[in-house]
Protein backbone atom coordinates (compact mmCIF):
# COMPACT_ATOMS: atom_id res chain seq x y z
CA UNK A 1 31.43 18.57 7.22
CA UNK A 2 29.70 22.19 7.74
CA UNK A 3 25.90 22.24 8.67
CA UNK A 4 23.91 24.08 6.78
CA UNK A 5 20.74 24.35 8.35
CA UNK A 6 19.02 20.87 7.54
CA UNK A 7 21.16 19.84 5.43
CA UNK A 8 25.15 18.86 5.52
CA UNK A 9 27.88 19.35 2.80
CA UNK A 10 30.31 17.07 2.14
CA UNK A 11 32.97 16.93 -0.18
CA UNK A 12 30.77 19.16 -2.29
CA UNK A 13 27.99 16.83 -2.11
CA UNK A 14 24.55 18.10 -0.49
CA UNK A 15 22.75 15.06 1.52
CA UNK A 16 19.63 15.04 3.60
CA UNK A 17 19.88 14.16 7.35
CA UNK A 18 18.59 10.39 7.88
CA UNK A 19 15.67 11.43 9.78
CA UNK A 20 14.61 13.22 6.25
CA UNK A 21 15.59 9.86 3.90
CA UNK A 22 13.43 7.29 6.42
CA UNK A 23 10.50 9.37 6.29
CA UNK A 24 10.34 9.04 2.33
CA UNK A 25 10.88 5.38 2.58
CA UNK A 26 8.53 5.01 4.80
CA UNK A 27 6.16 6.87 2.77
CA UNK A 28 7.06 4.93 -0.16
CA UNK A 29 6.33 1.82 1.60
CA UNK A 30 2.77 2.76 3.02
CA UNK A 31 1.68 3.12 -0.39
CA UNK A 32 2.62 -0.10 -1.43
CA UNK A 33 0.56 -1.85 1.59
CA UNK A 34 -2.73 0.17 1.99
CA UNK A 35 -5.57 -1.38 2.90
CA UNK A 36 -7.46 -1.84 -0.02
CA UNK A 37 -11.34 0.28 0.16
CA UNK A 38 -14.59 -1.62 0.90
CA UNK A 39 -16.02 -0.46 -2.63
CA UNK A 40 -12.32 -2.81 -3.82
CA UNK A 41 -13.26 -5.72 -1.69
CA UNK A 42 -17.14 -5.17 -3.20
CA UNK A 43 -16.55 -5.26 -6.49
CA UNK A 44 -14.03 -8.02 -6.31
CA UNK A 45 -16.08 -10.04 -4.16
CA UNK A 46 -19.25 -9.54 -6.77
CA UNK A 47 -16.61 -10.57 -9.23
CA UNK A 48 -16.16 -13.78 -7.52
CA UNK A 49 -19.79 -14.57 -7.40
CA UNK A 50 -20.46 -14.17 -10.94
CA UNK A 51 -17.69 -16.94 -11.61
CA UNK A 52 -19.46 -18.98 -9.35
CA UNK A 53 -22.57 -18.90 -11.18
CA UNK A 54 -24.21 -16.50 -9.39
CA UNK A 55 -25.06 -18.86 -6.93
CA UNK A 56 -25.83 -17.80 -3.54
CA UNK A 57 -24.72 -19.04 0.28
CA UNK A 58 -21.17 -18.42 -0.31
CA UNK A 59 -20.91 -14.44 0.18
CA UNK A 60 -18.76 -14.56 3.05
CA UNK A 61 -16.26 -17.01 1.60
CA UNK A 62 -15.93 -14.38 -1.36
CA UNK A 63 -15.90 -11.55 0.29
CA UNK A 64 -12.60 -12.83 2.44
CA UNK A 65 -10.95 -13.96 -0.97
CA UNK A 66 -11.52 -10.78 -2.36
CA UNK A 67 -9.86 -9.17 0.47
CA UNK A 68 -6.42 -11.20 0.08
CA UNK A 69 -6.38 -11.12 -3.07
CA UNK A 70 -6.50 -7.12 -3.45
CA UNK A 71 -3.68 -7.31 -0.36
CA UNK A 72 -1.44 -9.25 -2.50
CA UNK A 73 -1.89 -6.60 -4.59
């Protein structure tokens, strides 16, 4: 193997150091699980009460669906 600089050749192949391929997984993988925005949860959660009925009292309940569901996501 010969360094060169970040990077190491071997047998003619170029590879990336490890440090360099766990930071893009990582990446990767925060994307998949953000947090999903309050405007999300709102919207969902107003989504939820219309299929209720509209009917009022249960805005909390909702609002905590809405929130798992868009995790899931």
């Amino acid at each position: 193997m010969k360094p060169t600089g970040r990077k190491t050749i071997k047998g003619g192949k170029v590879t990336a150091p490890m440090s360099v391929k766990a930071s893009k997984t990582s990446a990767i993988s925060m994307v998949s699980k953000r947090e999903p925005t309050h405007d999300e949860i709102a919207v969902r959660a107003f989504e939820l009460y219309l299929d209720r009925g509209g009917r009022a009292g249960q805005h909390e309940e909702d609002w905590l669906r809405a929130e798992a569901e868009l995790r899931t996501i």
